[in-house]
PDB file of N, CA and C in Angstrom:
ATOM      1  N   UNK A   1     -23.591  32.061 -29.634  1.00  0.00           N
ATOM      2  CA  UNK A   1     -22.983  32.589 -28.443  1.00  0.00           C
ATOM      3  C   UNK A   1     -21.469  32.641 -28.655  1.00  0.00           C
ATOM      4  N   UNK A   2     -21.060  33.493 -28.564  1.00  0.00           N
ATOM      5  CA  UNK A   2     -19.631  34.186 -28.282  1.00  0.00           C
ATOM      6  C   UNK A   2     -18.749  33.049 -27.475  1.00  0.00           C
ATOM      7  N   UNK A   3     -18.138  32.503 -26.969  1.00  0.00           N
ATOM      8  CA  UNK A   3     -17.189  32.419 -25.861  1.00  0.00           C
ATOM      9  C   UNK A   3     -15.611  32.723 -26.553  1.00  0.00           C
ATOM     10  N   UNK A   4     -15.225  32.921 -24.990  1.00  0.00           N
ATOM     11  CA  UNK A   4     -13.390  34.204 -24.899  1.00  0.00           C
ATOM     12  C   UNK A   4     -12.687  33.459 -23.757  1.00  0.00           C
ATOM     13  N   UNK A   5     -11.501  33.454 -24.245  1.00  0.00           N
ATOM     14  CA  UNK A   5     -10.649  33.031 -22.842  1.00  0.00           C
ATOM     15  C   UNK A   5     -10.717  34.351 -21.658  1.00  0.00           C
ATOM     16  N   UNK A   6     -11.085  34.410 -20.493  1.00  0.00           N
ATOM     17  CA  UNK A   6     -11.194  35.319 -19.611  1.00  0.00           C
ATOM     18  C   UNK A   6      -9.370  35.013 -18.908  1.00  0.00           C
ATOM     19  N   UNK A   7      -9.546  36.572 -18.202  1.00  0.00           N
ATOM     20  CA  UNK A   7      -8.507  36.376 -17.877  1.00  0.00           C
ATOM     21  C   UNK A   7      -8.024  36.567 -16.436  1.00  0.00           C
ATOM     22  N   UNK A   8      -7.645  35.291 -15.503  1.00  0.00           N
ATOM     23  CA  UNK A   8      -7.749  35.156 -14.248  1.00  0.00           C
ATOM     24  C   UNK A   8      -6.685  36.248 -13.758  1.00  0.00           C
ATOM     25  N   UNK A   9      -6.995  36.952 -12.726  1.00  0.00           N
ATOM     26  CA  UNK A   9      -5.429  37.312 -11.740  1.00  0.00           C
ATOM     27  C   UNK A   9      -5.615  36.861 -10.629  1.00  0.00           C
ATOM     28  N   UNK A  10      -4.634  36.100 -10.029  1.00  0.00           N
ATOM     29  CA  UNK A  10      -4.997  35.232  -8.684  1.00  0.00           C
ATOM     30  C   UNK A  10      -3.243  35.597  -8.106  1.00  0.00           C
ATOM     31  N   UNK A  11      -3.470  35.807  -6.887  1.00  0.00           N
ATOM     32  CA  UNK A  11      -2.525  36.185  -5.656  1.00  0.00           C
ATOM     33  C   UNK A  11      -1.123  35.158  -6.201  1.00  0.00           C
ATOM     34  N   UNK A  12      -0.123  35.831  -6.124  1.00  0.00           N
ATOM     35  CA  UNK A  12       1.227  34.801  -5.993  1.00  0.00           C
ATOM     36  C   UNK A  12       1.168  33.559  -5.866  1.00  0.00           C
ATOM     37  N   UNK A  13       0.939  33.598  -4.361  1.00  0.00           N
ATOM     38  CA  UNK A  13       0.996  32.055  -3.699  1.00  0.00           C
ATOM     39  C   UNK A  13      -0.754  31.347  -3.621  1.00  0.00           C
ATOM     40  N   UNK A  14      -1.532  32.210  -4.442  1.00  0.00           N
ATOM     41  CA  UNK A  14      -2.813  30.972  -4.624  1.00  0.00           C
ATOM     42  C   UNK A  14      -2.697  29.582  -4.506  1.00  0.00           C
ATOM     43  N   UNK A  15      -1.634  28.802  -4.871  1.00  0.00           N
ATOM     44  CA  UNK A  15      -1.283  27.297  -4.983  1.00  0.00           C
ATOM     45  C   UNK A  15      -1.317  27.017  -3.029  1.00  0.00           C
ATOM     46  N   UNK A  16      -0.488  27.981  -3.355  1.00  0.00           N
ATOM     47  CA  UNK A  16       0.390  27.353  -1.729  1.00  0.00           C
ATOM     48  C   UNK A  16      -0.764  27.319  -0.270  1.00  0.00           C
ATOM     49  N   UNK A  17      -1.657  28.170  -0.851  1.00  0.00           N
ATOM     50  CA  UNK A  17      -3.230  28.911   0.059  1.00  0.00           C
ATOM     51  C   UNK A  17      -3.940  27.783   0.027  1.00  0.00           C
ATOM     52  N   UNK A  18      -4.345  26.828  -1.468  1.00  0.00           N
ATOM     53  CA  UNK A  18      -5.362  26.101  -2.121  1.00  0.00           C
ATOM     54  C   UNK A  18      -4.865  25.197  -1.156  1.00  0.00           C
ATOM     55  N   UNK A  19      -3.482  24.437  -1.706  1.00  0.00           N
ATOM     56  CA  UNK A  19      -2.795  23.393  -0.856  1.00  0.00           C
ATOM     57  C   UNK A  19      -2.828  23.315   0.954  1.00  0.00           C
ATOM     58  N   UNK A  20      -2.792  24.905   1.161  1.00  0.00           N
ATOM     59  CA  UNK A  20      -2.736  24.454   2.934  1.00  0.00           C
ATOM     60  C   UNK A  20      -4.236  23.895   3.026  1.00  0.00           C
ATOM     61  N   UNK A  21      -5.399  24.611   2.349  1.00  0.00           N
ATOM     62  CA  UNK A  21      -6.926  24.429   2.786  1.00  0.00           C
ATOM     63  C   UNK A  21      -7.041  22.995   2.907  1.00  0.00           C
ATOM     64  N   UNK A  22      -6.391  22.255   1.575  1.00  0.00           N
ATOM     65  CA  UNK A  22      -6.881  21.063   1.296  1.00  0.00           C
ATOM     66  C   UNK A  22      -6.516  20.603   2.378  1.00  0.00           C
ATOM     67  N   UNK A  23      -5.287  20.408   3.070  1.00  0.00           N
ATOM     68  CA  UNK A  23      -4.369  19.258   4.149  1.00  0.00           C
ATOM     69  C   UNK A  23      -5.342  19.893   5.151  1.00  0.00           C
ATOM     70  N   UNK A  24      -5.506  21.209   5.865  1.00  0.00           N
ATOM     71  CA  UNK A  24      -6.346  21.622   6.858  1.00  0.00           C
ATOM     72  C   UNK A  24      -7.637  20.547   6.475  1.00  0.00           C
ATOM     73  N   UNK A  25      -8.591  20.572   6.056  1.00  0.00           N
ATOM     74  CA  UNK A  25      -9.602  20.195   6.655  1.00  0.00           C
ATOM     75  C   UNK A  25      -9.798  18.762   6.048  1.00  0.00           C
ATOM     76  N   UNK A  26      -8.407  17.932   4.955  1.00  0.00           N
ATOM     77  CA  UNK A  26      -8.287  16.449   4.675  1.00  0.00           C
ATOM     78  C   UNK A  26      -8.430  16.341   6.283  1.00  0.00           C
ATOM     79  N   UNK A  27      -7.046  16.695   7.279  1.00  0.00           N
ATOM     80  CA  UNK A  27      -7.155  16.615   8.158  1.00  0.00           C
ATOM     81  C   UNK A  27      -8.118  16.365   9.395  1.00  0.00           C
ATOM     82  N   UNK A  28      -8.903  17.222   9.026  1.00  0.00           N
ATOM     83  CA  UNK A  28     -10.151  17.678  10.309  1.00  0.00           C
ATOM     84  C   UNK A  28     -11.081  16.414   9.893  1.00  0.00           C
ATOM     85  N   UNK A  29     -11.220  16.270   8.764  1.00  0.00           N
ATOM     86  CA  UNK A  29     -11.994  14.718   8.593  1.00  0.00           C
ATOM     87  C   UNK A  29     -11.413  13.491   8.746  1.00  0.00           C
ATOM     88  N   UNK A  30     -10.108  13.715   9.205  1.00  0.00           N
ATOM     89  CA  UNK A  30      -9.797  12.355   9.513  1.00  0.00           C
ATOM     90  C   UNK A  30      -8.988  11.363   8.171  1.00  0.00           C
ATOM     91  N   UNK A  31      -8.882  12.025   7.158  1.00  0.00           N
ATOM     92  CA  UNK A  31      -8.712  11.046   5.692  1.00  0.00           C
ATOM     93  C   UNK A  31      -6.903  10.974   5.876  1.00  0.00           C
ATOM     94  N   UNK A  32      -6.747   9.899   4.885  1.00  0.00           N
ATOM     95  CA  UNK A  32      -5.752  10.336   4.515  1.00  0.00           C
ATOM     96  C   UNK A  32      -5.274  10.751   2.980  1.00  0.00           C
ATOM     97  N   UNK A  33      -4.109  10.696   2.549  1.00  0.00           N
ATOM     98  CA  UNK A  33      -4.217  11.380   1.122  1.00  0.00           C
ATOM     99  C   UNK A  33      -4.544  10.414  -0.282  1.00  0.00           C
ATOM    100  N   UNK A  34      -4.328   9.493   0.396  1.00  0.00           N
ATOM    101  CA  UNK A  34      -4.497   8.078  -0.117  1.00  0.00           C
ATOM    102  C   UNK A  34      -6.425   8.058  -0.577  1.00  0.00           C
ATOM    103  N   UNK A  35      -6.739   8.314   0.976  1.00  0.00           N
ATOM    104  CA  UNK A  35      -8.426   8.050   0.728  1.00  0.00           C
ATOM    105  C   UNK A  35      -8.851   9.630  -0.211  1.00  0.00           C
ATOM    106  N   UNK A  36      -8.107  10.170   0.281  1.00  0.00           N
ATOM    107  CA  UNK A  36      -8.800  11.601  -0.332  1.00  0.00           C
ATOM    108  C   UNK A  36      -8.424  11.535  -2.363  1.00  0.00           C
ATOM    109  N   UNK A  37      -7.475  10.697  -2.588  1.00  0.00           N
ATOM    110  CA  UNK A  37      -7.268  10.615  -3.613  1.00  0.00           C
ATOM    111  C   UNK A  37      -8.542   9.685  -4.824  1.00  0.00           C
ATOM    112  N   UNK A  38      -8.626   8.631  -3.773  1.00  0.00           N
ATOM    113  CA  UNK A  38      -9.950   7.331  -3.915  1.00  0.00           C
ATOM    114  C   UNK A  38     -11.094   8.295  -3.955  1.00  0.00           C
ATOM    115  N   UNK A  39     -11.660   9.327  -3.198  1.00  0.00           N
ATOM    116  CA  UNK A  39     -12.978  10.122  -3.140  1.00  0.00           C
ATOM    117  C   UNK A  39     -13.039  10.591  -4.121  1.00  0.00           C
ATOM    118  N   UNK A  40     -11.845  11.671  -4.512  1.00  0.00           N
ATOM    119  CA  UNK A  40     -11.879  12.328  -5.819  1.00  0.00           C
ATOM    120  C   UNK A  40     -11.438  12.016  -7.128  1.00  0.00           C
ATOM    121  N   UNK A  41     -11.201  10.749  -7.109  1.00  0.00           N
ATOM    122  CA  UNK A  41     -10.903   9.731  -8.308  1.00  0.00           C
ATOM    123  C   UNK A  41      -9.793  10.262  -8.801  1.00  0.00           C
ATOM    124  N   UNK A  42      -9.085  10.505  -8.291  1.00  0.00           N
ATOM    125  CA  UNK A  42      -7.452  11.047  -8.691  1.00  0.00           C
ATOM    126  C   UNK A  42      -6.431  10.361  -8.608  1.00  0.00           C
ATOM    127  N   UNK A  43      -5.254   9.962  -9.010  1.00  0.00           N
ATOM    128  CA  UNK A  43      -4.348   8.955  -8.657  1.00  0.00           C
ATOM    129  C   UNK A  43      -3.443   9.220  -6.945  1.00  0.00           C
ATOM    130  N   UNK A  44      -2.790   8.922  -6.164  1.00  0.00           N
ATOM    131  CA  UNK A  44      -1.938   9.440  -5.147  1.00  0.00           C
ATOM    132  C   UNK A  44      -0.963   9.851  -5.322  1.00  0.00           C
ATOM    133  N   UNK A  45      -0.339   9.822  -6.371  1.00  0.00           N
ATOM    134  CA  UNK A  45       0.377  10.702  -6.896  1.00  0.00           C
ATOM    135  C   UNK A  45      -0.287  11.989  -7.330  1.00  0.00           C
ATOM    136  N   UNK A  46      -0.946  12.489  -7.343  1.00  0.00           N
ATOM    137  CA  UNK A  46      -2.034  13.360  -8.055  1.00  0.00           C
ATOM    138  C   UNK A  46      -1.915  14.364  -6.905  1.00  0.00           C
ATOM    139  N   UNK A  47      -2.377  13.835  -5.673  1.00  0.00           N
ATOM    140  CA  UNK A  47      -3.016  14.405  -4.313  1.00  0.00           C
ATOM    141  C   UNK A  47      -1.354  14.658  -3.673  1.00  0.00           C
TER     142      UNK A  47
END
């Protein structure tokens, strides 16, 4: 099997879109960035 680097095009501000989603609905569950960091095994600096 073949594999190729594909090649993404994603909107300007994709980051800035990804980032509001995350805080929107960290939010709506109640977490904070701290816990949301602990869920997704990421450091808090990370998040």
């Amino acid at each position: 099997m073949t594999t190729f680097k594909r090649n993404f095009k994603f909107e300007k501000n994709i980051m800035v879109r990804i980032s509001a989603n995350i805080r929107k609905y960290r939010l709506l569950a109640g977490i904070t960035q701290e816990q949301l960091a602990v869920d997704v095994g990421k450091s808090y600096d990370f998040i």
